[in-house]
PDB file of N, CA and C in Angstrom:
ATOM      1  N   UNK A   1     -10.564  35.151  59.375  1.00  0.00           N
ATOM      2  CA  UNK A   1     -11.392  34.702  60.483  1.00  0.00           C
ATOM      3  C   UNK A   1     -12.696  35.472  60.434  1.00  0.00           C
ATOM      4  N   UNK A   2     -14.099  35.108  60.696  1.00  0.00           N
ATOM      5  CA  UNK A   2     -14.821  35.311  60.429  1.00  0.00           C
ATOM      6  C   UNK A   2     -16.130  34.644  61.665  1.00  0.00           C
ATOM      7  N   UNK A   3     -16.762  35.793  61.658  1.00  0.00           N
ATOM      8  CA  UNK A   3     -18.187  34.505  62.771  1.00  0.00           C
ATOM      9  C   UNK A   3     -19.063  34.123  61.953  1.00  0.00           C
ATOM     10  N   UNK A   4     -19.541  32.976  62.626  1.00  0.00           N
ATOM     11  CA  UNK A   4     -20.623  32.407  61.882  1.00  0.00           C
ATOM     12  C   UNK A   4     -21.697  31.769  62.922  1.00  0.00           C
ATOM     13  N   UNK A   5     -22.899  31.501  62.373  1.00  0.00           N
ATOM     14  CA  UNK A   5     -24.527  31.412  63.393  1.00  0.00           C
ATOM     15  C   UNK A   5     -24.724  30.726  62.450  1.00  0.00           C
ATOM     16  N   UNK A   6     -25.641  29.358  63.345  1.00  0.00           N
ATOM     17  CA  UNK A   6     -25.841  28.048  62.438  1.00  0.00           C
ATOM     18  C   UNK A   6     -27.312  28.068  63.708  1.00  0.00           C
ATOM     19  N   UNK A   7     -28.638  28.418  62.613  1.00  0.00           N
ATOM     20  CA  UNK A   7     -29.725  28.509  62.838  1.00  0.00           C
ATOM     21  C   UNK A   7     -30.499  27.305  62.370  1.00  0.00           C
ATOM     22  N   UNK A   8     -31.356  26.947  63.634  1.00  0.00           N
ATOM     23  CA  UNK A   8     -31.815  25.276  63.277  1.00  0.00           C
ATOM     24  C   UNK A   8     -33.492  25.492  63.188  1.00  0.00           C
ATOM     25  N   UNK A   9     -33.706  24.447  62.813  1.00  0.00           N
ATOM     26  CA  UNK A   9     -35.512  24.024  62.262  1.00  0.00           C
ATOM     27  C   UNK A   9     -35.217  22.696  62.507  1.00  0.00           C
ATOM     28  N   UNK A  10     -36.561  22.104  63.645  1.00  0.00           N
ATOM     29  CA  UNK A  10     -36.988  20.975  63.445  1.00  0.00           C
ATOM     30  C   UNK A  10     -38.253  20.687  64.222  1.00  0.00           C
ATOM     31  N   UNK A  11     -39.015  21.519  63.199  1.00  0.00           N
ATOM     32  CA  UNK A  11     -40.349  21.836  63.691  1.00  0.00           C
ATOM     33  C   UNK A  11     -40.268  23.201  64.782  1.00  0.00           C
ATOM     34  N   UNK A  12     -39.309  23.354  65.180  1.00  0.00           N
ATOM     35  CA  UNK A  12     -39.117  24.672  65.834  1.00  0.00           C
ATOM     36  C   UNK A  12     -37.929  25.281  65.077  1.00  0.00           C
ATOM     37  N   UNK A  13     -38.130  26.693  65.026  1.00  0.00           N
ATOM     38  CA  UNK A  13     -36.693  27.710  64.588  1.00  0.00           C
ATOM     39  C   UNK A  13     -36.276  28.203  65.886  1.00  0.00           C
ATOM     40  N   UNK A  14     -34.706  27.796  65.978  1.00  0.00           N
ATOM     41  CA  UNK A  14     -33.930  28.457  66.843  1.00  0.00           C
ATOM     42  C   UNK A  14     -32.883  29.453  66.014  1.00  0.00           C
ATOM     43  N   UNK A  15     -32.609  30.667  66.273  1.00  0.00           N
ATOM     44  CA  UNK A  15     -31.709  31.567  66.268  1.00  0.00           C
ATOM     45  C   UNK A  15     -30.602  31.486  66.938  1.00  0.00           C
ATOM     46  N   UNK A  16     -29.379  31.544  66.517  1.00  0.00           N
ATOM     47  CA  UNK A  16     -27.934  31.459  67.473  1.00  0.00           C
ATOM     48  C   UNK A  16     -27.765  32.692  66.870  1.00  0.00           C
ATOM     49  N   UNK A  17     -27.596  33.464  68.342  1.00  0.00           N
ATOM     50  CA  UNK A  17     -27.479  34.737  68.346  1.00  0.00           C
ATOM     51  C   UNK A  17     -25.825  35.001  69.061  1.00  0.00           C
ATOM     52  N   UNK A  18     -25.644  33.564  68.994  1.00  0.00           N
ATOM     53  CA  UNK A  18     -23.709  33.965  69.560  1.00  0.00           C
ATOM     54  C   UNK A  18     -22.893  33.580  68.549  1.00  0.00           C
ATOM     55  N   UNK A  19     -22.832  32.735  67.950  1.00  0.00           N
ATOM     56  CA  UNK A  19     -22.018  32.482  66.839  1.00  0.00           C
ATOM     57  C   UNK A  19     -20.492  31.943  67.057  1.00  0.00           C
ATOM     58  N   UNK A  20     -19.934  31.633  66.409  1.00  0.00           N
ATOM     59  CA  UNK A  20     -18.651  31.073  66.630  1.00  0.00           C
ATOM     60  C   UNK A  20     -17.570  31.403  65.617  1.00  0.00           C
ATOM     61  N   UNK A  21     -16.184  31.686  65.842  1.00  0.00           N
ATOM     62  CA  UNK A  21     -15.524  32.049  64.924  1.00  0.00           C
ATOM     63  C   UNK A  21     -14.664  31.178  64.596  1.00  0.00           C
ATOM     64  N   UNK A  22     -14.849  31.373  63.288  1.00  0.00           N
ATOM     65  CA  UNK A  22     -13.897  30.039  62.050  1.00  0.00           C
ATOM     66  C   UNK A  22     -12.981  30.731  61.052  1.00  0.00           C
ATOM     67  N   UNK A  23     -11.955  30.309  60.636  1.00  0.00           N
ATOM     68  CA  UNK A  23     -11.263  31.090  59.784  1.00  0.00           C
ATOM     69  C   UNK A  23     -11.397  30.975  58.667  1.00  0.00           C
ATOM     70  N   UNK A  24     -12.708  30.560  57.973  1.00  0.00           N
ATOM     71  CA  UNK A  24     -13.435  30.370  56.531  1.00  0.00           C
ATOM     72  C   UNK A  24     -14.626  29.853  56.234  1.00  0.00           C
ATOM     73  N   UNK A  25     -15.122  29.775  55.248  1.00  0.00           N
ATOM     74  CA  UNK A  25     -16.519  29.070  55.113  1.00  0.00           C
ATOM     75  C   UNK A  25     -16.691  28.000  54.823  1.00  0.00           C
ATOM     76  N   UNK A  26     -15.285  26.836  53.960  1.00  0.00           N
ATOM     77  CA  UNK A  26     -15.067  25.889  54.219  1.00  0.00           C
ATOM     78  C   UNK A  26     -15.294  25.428  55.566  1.00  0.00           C
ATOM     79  N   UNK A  27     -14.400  26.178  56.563  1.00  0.00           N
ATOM     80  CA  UNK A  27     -14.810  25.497  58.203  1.00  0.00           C
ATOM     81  C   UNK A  27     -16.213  25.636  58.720  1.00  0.00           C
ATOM     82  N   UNK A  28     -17.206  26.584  58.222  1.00  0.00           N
ATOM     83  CA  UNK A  28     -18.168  26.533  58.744  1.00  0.00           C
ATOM     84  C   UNK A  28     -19.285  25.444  58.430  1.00  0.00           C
ATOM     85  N   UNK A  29     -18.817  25.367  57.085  1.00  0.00           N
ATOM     86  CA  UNK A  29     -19.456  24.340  56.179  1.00  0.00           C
ATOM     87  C   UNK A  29     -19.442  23.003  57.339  1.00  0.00           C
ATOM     88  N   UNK A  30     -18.180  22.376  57.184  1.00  0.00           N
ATOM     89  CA  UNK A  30     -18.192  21.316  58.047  1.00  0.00           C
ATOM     90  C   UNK A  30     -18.585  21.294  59.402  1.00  0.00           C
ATOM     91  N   UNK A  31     -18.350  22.480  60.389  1.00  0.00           N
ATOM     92  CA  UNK A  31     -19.003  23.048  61.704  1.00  0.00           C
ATOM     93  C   UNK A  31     -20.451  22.583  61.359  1.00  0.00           C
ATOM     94  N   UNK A  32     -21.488  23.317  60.369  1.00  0.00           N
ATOM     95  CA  UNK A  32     -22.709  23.014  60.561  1.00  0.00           C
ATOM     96  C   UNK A  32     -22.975  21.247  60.097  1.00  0.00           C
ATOM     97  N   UNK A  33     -21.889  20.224  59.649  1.00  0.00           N
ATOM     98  CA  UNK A  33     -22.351  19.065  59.870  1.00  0.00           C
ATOM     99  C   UNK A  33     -21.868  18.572  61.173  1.00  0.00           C
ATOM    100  N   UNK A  34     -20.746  18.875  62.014  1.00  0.00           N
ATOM    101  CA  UNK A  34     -20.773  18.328  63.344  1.00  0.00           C
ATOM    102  C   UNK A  34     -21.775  18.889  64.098  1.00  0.00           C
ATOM    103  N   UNK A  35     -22.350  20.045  63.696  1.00  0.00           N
ATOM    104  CA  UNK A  35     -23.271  20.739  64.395  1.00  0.00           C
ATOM    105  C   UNK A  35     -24.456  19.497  64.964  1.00  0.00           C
ATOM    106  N   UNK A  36     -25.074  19.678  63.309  1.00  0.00           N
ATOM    107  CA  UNK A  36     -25.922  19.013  63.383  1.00  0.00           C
ATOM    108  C   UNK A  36     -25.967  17.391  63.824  1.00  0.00           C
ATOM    109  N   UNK A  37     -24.881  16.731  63.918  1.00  0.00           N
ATOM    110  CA  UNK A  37     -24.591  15.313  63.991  1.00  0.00           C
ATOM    111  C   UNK A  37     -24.586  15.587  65.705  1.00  0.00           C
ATOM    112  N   UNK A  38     -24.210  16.568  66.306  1.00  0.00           N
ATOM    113  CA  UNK A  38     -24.290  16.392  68.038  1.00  0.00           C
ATOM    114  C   UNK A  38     -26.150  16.534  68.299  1.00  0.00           C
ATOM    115  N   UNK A  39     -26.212  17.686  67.252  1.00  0.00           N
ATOM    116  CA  UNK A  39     -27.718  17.362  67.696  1.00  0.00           C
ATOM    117  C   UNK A  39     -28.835  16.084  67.616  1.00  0.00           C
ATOM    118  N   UNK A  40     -28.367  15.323  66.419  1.00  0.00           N
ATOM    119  CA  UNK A  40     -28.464  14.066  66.578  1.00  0.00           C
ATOM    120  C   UNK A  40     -28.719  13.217  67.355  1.00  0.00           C
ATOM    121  N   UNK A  41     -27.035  13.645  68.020  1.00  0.00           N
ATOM    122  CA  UNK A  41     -26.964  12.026  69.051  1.00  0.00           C
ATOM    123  C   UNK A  41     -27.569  12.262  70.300  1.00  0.00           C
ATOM    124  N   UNK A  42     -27.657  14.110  70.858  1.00  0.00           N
ATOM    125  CA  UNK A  42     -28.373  14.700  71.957  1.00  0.00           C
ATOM    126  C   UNK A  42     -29.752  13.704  71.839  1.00  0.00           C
ATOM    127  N   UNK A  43     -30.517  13.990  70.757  1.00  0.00           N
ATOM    128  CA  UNK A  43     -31.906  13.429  70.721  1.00  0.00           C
ATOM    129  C   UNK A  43     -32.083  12.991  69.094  1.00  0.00           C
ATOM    130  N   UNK A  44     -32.143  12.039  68.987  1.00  0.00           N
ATOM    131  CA  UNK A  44     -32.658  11.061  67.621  1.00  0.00           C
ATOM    132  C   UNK A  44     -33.834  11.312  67.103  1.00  0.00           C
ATOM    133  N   UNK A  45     -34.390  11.751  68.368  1.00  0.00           N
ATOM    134  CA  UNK A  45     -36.047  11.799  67.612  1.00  0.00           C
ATOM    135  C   UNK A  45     -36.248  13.083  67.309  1.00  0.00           C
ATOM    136  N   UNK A  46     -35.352  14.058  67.297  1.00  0.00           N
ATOM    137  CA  UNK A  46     -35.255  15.158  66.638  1.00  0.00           C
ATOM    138  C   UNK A  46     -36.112  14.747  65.096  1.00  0.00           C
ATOM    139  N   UNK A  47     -35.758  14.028  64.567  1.00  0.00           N
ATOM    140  CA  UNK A  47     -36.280  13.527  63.244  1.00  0.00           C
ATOM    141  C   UNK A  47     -37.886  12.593  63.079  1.00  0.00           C
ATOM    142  N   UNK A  48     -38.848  13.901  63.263  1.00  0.00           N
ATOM    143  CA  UNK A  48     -40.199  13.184  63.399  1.00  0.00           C
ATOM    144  C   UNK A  48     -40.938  13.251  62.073  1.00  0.00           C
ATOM    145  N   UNK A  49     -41.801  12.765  62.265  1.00  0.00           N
ATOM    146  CA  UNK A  49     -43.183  12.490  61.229  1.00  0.00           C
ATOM    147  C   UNK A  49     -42.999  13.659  60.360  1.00  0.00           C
ATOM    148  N   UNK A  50     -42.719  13.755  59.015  1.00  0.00           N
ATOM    149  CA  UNK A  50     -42.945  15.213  58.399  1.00  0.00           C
ATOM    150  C   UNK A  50     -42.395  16.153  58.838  1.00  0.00           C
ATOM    151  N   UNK A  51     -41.360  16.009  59.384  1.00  0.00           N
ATOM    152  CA  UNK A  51     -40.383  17.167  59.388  1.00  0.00           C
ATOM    153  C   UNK A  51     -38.997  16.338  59.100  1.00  0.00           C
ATOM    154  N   UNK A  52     -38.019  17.478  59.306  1.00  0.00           N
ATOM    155  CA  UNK A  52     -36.377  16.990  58.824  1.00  0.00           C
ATOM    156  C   UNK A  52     -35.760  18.041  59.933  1.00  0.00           C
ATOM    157  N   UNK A  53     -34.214  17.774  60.192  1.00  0.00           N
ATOM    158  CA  UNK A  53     -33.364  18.508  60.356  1.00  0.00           C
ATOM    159  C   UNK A  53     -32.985  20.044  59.623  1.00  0.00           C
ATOM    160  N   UNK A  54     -32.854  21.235  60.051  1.00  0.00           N
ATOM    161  CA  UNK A  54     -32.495  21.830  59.107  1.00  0.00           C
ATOM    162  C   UNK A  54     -31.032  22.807  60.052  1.00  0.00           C
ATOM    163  N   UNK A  55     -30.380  23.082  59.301  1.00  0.00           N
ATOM    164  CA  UNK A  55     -28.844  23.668  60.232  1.00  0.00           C
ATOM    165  C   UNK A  55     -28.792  24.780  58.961  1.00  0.00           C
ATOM    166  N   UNK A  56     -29.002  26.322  59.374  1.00  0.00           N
ATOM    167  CA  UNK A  56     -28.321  27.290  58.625  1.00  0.00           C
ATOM    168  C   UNK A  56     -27.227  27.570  58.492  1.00  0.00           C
ATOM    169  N   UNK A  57     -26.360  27.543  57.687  1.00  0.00           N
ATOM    170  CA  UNK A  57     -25.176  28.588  58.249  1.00  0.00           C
ATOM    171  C   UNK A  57     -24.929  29.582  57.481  1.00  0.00           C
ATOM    172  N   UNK A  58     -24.970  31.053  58.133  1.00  0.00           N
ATOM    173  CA  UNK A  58     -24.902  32.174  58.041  1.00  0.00           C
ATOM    174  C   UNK A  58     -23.700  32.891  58.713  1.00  0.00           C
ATOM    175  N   UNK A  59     -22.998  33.734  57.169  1.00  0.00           N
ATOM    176  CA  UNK A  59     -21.868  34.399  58.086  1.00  0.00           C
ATOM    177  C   UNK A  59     -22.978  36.288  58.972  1.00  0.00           C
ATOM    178  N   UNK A  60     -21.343  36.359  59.269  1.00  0.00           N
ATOM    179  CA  UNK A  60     -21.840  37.869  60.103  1.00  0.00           C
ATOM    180  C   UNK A  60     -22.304  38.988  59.499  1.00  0.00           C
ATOM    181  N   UNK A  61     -22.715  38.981  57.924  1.00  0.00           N
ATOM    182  CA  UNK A  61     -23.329  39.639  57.503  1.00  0.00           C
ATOM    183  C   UNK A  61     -25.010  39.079  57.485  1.00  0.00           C
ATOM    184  N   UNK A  62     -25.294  37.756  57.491  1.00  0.00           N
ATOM    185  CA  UNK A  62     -26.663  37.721  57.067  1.00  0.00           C
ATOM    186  C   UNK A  62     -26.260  36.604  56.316  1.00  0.00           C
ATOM    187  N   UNK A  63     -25.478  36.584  55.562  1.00  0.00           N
ATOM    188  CA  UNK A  63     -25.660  35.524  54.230  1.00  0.00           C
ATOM    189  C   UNK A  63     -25.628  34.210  54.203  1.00  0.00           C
ATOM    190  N   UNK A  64     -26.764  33.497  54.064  1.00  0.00           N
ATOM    191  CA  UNK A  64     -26.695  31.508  53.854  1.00  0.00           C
ATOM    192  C   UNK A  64     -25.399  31.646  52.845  1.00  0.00           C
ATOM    193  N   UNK A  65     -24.649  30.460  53.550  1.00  0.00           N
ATOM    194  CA  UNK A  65     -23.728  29.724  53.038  1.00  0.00           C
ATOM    195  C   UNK A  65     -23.775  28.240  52.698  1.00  0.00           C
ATOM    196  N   UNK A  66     -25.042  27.413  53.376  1.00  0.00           N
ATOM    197  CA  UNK A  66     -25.250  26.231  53.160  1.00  0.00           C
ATOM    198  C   UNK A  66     -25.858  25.913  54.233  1.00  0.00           C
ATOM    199  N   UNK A  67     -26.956  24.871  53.700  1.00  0.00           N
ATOM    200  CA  UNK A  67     -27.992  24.440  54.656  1.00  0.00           C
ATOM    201  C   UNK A  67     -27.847  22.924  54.575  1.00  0.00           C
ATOM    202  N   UNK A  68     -27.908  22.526  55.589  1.00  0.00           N
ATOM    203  CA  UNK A  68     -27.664  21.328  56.167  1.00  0.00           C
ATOM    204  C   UNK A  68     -28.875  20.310  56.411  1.00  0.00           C
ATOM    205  N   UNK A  69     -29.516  19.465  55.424  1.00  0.00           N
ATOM    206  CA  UNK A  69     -30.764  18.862  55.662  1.00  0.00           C
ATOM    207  C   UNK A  69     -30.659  17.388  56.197  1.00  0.00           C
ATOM    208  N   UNK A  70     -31.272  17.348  57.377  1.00  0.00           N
ATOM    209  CA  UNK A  70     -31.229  15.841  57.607  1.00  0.00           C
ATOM    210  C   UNK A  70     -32.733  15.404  57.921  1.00  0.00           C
ATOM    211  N   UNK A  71     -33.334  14.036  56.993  1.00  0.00           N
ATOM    212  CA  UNK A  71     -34.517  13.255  56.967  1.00  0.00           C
ATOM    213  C   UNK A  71     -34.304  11.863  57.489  1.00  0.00           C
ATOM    214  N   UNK A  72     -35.523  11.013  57.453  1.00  0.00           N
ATOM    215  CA  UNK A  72     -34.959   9.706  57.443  1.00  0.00           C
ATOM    216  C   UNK A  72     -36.102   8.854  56.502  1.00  0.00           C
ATOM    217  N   UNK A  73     -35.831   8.364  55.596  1.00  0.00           N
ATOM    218  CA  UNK A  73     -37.091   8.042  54.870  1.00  0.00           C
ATOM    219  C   UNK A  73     -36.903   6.168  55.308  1.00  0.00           C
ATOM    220  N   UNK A  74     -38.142   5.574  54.712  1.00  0.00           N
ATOM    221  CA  UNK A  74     -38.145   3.975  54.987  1.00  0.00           C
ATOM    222  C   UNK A  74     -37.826   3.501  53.982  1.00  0.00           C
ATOM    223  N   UNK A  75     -37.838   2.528  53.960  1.00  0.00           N
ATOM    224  CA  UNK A  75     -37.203   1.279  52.608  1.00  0.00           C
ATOM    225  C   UNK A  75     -37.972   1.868  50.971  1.00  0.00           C
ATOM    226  N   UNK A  76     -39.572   2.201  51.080  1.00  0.00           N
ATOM    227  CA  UNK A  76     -40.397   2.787  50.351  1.00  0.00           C
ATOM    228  C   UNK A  76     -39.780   4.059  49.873  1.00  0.00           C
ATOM    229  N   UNK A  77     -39.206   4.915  50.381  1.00  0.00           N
ATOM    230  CA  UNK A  77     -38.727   6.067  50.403  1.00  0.00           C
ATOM    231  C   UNK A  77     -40.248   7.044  50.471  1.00  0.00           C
ATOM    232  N   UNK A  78     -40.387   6.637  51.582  1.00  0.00           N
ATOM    233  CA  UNK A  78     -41.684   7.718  52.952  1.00  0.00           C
ATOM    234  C   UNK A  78     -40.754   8.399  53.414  1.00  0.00           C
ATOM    235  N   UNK A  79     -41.231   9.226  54.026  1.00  0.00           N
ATOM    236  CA  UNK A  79     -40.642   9.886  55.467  1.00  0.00           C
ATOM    237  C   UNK A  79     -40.839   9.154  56.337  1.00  0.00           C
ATOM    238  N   UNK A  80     -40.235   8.660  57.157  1.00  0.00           N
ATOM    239  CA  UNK A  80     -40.425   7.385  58.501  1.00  0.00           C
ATOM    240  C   UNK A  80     -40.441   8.244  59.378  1.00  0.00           C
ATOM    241  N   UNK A  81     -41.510   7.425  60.072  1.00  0.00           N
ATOM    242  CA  UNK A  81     -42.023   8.037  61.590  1.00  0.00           C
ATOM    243  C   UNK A  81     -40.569   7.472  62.932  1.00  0.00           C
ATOM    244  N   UNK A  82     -40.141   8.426  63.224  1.00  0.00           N
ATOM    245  CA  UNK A  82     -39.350   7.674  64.506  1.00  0.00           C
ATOM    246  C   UNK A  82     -39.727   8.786  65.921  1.00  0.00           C
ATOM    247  N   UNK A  83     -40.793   7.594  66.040  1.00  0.00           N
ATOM    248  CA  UNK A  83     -41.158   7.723  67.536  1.00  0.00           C
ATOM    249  C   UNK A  83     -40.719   7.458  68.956  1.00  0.00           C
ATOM    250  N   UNK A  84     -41.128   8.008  69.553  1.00  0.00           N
ATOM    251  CA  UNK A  84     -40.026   7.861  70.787  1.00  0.00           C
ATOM    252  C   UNK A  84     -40.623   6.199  71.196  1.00  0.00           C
ATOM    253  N   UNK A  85     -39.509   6.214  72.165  1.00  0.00           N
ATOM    254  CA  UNK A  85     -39.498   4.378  72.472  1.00  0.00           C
ATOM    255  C   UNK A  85     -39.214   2.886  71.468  1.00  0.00           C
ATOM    256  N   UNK A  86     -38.654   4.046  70.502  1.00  0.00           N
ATOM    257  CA  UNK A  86     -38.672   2.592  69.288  1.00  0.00           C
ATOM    258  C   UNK A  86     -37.382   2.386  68.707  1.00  0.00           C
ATOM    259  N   UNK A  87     -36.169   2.872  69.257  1.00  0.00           N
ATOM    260  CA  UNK A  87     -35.222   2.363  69.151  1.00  0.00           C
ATOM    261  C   UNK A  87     -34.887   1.276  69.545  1.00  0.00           C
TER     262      UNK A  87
END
C-alpha cells in the first residue's frame, strides 16, 4: 500500500497535496484514468483551444509513474476548439 498525488494541467497546474492510498501502481495507473474521466464529465470544456488534459501520477516519494494525456483533435487532425455553448 502506498500514497499517491495525481497533479493536473489544463492550462492551470493544480497540486494534490492529499493523495490517496492504493495498494500498487498498477491501481494508481488506472485511478489517474478515472481521475481524469470525472474531470471530464465535471466540465468538457476542460479541453480548450491549444491545450490538453494532463493527470500526473506521482508516488510518495516524488516519482512520475504515468501521465495521463487527454486532447481532442478534428477530422483534419487540428486541435479542435470546444467552446462553451457548443455541445
Amino acid at each position: 500500500m502506498g500514497r499517491y498525488f495525481f497533479h493536473t494541467r489544463d492550462g492551470h497546474h493544480e497540486i494534490d497535496e492529499v493523495g490517496v492510498d492504493l495498494p500498487d501502481d498498477a491501481a494508481a495507473g488506472l485511478e489517474a484514468v478515472r481521475y481524469g474521466g470525472s474531470l471530464l464529465a465535471d466540465d468538457p470544456h476542460i479541453l480548450r483551444h491549444d491545450q490538453l488534459l494532463r493527470v500526473e501520477c506521482v508516488d510518495d516519494t516524488g516519482r512520475l509513474l504515468c501521465t495521463l494525456l487527454v486532447t481532442s483533435v478534428d477530422a483534419n487532425g487540428n486541435l479542435a476548439t470546444l467552446a462553451p455553448g457548443s455541445e
